[in-house]
Protein backbone atom coordinates (compact mmCIF):
# COMPACT_ATOMS: atom_id res chain seq x y z
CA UNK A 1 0.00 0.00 0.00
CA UNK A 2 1.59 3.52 -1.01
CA UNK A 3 2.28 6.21 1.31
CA UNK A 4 0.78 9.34 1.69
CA UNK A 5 2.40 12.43 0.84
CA UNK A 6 4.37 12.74 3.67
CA UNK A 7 3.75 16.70 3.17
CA UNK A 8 0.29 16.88 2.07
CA UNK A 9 -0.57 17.56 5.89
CA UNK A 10 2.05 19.72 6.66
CA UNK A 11 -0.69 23.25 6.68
CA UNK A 12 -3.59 23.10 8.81
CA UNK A 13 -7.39 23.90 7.47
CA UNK A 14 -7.10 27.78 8.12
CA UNK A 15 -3.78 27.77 5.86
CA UNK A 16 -4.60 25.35 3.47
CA UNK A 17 -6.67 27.16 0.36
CA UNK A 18 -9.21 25.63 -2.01
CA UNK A 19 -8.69 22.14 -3.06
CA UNK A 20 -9.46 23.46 -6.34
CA UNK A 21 -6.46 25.79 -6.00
CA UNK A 22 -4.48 23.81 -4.46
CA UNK A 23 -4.83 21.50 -8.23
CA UNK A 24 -4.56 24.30 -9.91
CA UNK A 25 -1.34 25.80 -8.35
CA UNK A 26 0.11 21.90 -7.68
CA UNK A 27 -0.38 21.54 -12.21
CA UNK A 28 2.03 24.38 -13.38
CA UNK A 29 5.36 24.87 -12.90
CA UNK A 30 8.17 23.87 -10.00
CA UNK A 31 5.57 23.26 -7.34
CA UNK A 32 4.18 19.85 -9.34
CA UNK A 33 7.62 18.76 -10.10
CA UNK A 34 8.17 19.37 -6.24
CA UNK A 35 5.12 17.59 -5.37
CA UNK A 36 5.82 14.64 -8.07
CA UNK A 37 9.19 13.66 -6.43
CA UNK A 38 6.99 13.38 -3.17
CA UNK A 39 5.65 11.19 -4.22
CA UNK A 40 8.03 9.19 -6.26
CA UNK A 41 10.06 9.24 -2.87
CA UNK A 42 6.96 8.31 -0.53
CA UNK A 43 6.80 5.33 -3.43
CA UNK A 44 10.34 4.21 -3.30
CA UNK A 45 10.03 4.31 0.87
CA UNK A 46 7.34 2.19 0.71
CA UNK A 47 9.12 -0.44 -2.02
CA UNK A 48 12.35 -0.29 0.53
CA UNK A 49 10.44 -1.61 3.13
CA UNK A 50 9.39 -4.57 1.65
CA UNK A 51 12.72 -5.28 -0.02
CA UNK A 52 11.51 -4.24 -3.70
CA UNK A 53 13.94 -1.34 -4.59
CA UNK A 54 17.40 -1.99 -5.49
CA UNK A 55 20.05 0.08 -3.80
CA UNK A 56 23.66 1.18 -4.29
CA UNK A 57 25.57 0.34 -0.83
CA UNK A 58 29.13 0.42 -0.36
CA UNK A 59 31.04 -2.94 -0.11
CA UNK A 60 32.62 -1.94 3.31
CA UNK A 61 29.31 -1.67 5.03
CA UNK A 62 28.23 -5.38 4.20
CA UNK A 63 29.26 -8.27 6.37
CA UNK A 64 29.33 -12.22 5.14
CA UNK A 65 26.52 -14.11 6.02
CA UNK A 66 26.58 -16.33 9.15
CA UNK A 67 26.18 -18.94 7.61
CA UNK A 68 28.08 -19.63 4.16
CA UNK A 69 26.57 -21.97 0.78
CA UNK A 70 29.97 -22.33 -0.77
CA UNK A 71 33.09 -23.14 0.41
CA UNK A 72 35.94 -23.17 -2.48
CA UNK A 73 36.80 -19.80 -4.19
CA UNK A 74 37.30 -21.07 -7.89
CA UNK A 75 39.46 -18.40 -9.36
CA UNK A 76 38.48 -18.43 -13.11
CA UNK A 77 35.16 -18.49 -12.42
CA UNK A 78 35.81 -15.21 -10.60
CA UNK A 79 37.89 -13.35 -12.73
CA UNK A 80 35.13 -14.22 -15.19
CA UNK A 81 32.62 -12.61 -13.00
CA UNK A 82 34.90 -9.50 -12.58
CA UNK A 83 35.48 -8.98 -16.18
CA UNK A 84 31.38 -9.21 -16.74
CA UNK A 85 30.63 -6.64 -14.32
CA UNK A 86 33.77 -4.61 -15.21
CA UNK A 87 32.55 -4.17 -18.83
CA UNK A 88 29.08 -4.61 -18.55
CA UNK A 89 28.02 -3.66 -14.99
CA UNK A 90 26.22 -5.26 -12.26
CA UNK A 91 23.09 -6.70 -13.91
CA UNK A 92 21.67 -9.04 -11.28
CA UNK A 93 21.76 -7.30 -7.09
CA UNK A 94 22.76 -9.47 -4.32
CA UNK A 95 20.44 -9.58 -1.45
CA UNK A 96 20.88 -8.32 2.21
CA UNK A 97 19.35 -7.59 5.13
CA UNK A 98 20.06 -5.00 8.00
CA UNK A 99 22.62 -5.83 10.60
CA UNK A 100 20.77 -7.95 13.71
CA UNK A 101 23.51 -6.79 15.69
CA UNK A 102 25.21 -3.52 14.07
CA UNK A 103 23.45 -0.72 13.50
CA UNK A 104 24.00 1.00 10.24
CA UNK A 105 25.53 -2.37 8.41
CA UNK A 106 23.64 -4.85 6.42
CA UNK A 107 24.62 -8.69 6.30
CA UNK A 108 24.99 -10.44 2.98
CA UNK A 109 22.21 -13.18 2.58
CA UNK A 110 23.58 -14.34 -0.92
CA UNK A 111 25.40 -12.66 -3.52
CA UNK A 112 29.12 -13.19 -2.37
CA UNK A 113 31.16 -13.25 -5.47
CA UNK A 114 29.32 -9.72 -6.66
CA UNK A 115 30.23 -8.25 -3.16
CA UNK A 116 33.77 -9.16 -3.79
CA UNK A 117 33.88 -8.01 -7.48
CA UNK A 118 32.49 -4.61 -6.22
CA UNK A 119 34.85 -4.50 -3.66
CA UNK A 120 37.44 -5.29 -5.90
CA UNK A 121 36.52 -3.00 -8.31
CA UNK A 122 35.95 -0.10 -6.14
CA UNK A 123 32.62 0.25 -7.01
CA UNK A 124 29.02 0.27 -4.94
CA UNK A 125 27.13 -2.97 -4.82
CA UNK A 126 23.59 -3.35 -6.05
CA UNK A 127 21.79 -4.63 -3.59
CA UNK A 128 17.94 -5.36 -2.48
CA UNK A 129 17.26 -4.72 1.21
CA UNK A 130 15.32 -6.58 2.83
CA UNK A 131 13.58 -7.30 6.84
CA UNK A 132 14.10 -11.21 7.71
CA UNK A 133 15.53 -12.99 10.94
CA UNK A 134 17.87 -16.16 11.19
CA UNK A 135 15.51 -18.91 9.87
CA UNK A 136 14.31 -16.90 6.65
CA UNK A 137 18.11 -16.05 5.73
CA UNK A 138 19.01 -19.11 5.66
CA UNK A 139 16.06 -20.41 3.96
CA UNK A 140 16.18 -17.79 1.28
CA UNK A 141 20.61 -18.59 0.97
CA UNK A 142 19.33 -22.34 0.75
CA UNK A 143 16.69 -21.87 -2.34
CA UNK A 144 19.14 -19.53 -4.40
CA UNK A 145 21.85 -22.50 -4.03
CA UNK A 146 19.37 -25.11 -4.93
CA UNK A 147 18.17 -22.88 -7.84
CA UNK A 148 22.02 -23.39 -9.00
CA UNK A 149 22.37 -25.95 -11.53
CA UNK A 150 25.92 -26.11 -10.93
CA UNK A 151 26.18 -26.05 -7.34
CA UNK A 152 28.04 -29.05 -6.68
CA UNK A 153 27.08 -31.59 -4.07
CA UNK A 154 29.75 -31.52 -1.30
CA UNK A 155 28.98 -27.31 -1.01
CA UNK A 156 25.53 -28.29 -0.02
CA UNK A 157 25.77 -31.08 2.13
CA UNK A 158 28.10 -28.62 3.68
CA UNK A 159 25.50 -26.32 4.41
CA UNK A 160 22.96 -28.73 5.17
CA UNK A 161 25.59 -29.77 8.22
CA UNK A 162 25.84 -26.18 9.31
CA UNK A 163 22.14 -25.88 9.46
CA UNK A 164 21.63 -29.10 11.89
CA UNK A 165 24.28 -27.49 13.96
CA UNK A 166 22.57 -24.58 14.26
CA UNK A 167 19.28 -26.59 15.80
CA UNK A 168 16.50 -24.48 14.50
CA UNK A 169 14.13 -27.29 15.13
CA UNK A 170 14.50 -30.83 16.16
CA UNK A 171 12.88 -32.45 12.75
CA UNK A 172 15.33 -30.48 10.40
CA UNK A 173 11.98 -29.02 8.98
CA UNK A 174 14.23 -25.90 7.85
CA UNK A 175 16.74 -27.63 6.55
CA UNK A 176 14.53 -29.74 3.88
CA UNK A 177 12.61 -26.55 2.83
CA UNK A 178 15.83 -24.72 2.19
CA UNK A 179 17.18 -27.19 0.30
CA UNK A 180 13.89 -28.70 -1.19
CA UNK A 181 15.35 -32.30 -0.49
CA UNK A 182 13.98 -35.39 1.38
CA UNK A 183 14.59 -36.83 4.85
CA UNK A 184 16.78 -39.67 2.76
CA UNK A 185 18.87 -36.96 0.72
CA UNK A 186 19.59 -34.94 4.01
CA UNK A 187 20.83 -38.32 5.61
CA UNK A 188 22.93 -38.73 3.10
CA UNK A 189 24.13 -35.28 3.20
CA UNK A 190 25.00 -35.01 6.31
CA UNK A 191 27.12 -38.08 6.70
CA UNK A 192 29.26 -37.46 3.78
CA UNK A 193 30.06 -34.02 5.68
CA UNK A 194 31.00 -35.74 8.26
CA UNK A 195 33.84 -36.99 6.15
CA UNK A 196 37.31 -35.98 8.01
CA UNK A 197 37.69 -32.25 7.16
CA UNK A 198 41.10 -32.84 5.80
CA UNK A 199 40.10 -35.47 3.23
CA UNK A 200 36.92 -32.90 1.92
CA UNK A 201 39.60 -30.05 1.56
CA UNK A 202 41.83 -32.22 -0.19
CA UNK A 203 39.34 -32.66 -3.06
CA UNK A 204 37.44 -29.71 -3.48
CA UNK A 205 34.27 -29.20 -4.92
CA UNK A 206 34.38 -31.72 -7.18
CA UNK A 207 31.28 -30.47 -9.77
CA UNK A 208 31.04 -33.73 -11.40
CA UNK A 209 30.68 -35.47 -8.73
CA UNK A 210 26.85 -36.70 -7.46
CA UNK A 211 25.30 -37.66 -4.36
CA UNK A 212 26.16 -41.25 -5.04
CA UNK A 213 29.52 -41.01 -5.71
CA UNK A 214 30.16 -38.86 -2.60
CA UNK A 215 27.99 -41.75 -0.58
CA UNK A 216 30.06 -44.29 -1.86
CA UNK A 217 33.25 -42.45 -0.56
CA UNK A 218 31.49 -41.59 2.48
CA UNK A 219 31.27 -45.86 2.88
CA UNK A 220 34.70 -47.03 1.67
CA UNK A 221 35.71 -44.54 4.90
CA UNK A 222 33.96 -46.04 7.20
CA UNK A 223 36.09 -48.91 7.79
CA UNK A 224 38.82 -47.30 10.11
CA UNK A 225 41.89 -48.77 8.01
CA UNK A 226 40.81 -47.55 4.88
CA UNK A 227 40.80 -43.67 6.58
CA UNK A 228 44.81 -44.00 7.16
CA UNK A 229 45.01 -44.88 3.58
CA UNK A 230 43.29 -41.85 2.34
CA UNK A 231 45.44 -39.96 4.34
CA UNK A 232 48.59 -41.45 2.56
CA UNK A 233 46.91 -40.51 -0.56
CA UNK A 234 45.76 -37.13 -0.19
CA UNK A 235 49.40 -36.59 0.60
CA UNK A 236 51.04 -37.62 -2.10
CA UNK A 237 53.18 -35.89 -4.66
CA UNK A 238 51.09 -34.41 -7.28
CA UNK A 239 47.84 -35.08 -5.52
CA UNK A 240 46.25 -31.24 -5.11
CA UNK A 241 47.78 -30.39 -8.44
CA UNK A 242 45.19 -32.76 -10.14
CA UNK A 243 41.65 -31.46 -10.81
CA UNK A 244 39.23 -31.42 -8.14
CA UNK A 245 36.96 -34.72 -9.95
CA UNK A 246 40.08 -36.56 -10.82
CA UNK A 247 41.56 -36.12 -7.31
CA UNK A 248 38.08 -37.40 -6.22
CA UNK A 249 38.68 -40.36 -8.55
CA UNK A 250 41.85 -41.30 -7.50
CA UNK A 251 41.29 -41.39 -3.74
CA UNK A 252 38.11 -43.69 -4.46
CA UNK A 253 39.92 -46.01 -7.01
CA UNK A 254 42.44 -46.43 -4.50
CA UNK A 255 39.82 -47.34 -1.51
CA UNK A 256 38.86 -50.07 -3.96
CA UNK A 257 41.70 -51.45 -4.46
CA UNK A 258 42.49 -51.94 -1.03
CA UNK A 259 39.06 -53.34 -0.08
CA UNK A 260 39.32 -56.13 -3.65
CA UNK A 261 43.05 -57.04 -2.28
CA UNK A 262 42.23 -60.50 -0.54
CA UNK A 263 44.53 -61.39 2.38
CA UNK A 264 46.66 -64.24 1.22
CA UNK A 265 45.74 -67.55 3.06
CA UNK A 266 48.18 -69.15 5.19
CA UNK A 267 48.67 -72.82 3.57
CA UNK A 268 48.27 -75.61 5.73
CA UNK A 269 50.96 -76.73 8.11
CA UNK A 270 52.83 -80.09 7.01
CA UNK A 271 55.18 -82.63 8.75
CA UNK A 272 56.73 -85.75 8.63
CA UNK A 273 56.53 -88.44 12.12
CA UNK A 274 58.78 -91.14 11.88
CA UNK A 275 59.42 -92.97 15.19
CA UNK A 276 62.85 -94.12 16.36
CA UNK A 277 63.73 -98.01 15.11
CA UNK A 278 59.94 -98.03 14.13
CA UNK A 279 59.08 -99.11 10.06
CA UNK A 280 55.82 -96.80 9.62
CA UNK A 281 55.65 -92.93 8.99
CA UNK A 282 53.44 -90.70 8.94
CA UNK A 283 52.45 -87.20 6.92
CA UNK A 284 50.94 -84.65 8.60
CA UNK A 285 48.92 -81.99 7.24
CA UNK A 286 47.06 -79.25 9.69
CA UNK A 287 45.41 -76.24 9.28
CA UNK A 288 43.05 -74.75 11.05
CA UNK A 289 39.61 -77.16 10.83
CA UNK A 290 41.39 -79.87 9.30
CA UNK A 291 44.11 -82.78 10.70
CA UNK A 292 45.16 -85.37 8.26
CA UNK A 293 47.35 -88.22 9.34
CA UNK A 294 48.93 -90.28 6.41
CA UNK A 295 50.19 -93.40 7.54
CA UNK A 296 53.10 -95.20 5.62
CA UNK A 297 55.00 -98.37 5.93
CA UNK A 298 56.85 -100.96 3.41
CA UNK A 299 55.22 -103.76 5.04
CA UNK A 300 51.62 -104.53 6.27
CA UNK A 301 52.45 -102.36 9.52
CA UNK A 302 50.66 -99.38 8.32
CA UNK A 303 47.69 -101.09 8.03
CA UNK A 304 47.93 -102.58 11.50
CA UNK A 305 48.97 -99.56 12.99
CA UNK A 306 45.80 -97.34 11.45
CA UNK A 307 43.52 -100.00 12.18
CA UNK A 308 44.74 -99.84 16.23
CA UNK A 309 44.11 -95.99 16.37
CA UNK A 310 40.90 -96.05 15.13
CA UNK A 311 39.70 -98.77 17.52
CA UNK A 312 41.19 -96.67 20.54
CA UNK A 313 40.05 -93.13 19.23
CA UNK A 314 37.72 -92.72 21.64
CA UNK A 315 40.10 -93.78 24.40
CA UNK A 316 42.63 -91.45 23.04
CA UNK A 317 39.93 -88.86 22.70
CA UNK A 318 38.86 -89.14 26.29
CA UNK A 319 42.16 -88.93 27.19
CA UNK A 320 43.22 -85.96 24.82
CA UNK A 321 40.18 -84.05 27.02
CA UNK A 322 41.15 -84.78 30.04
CA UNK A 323 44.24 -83.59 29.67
CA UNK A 324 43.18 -80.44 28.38
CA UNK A 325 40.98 -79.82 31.04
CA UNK A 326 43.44 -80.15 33.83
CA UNK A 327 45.44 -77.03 34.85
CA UNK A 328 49.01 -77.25 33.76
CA UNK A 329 51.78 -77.18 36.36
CA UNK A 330 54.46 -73.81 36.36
CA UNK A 331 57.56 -75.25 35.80
């Protein structure tokens, strides 16, 4: 709803003259340009308020936004930015929103890069202004990064994570409506954030890379032996020079490779019993649920010899438990 004329009231009934002079005198001349830009200004008050006008604000007066939607500062796509704006101006404002706690200072709700362009440039930012607490900032931040089509995955699990630690509710209501994901998604999210902080800053943003892929990471870490190999990796020579996707690659690939590499077996244990002056042998093979005994003999002793354990197996059994059983003497 549009303002009054904030001077229309300004003379009271003796002073004011005939409404029909008052037209007359307000249509020629300086006094219904004066009046016009009243207007115009009660009009652009009004539009202010409800965050409608665009502004001109300098840089230095505009802090970062408490909470943040990107983390990695991609050069090129910055000095591309720049260049735009340089020769072409600001066409799109970023949006902000009075100080909650300085007076006279507005906090950024989106619109970094621009900020930092006009800053770098010397030049005023164009800005909307606008009235909104904690939960609508961050709701509003949240929406413009969805509305992204390139804002890669990692950056918004991110700020999903920040979100939950900032406990506006307990069912993470803002969270989903800022992101416009599900309760699965934001699951997801949040444990691949949870990723060690040195392993997500070793790749990057990784733009290619989809919720899946990051998941699949995100498992491959869990087992604890696997995490000291990705440590080893993201350390290596030549590691952060790679691009941001293929560094992502690599440290997978080499997750996988560690999880396919089978232990080798131990083979089974093998001996030889041959009893002093006796004719038979024996070959032993153990391992660890099998015992085979493999009696041997040039003469008909073998035989004779397996057929007399077998008949006292259970005595020799018995006897093997008992022994077992009993508490052995220190020496």
């Amino acid at each position: 709803m549009a303002r009054k004329n904030p001077f229309a009231n300004i003379l009271n009934d003796k002073e004011r003259p005939a409404e029909r002079s008052v037209v007359e005198y307000a249509a020629r001349g300086a006094s219904r340009s004066i009046l016009g830009t009243l207007d115009e200004m009660a009009e652009r008050a009004d539009k202010l308020a409800t965050g409608e006008t665009i502004v001109e604000l300098e840089p230095d007066a505009i802090d970062a936004s408490f909470v943040r939607d990107r983390r990695a500062h991609n050069e090129q796509e910055f000095n591309e930015l720049l260049e735009a704006i340089r020769e072409n101006g600001q066409n799109s404002p970023i949006l902000v929103r009075p100080h909650p706690k300085a007076s006279g200072r507005y906090m950024a709700v989106f619109g970094h890069r621009r900020l930092l362009v006009a800053k770098t440039l010397g030049r005023k930012v164009r800005a909307v202004v606008k009235e909104m607490v904690d939960s609508e900032h961050v709701v509003t931040l949240g929406q413009e990064n969805s509305a992204r089509s390139n804002a890669p995955f990692i950056e918004r699990a991110l700020f999903a994570a920040d979100l939950a630690r900032l406990r506006y509710d307990e069912d993470n209501a803002i969270i989903l409506k800022a992101l416009s994901i599900d309760r699965t998604t934001l699951s997801k999210m949040l444990s691949v954030a949870a990723l060690p902080a040195s392993v997500l800053e070793a790749i990057g943003e990784a733009k290619g890379v989809g919720r899946d892929r990051w998941y699949e990471l995100k498992l491959l870490m869990d087992k604890p032996s696997n995490q000291d190999v990705a440590f080893e990796v993201i350390k290596e020579e030549g590691f952060a020079s790679l691009p941001s996707d293929t560094r992502f690659d690599r440290l997978v690939q080499r997750l996988k490779a560690v999880r396919s590499r089978k232990r080798p077996q131990a083979g089974p244990e093998k001996r030889i019993w041959s009893p002093t002056g006796g004719s038979v042998s024996a070959d032993i093979t153990a391992d660890a649920k099998r015992f085979t005994l493999a009696i041997k003999a040039k003469s008909s002793e073998a035989r004779a010899f397996g057929d007399y354990l077998s008949e006292n197996l259970d005595r020799l059994y018995e006897a093997f438990r008992r022994d077992s059983t009993q508490p052995r003497e220190e020496p």
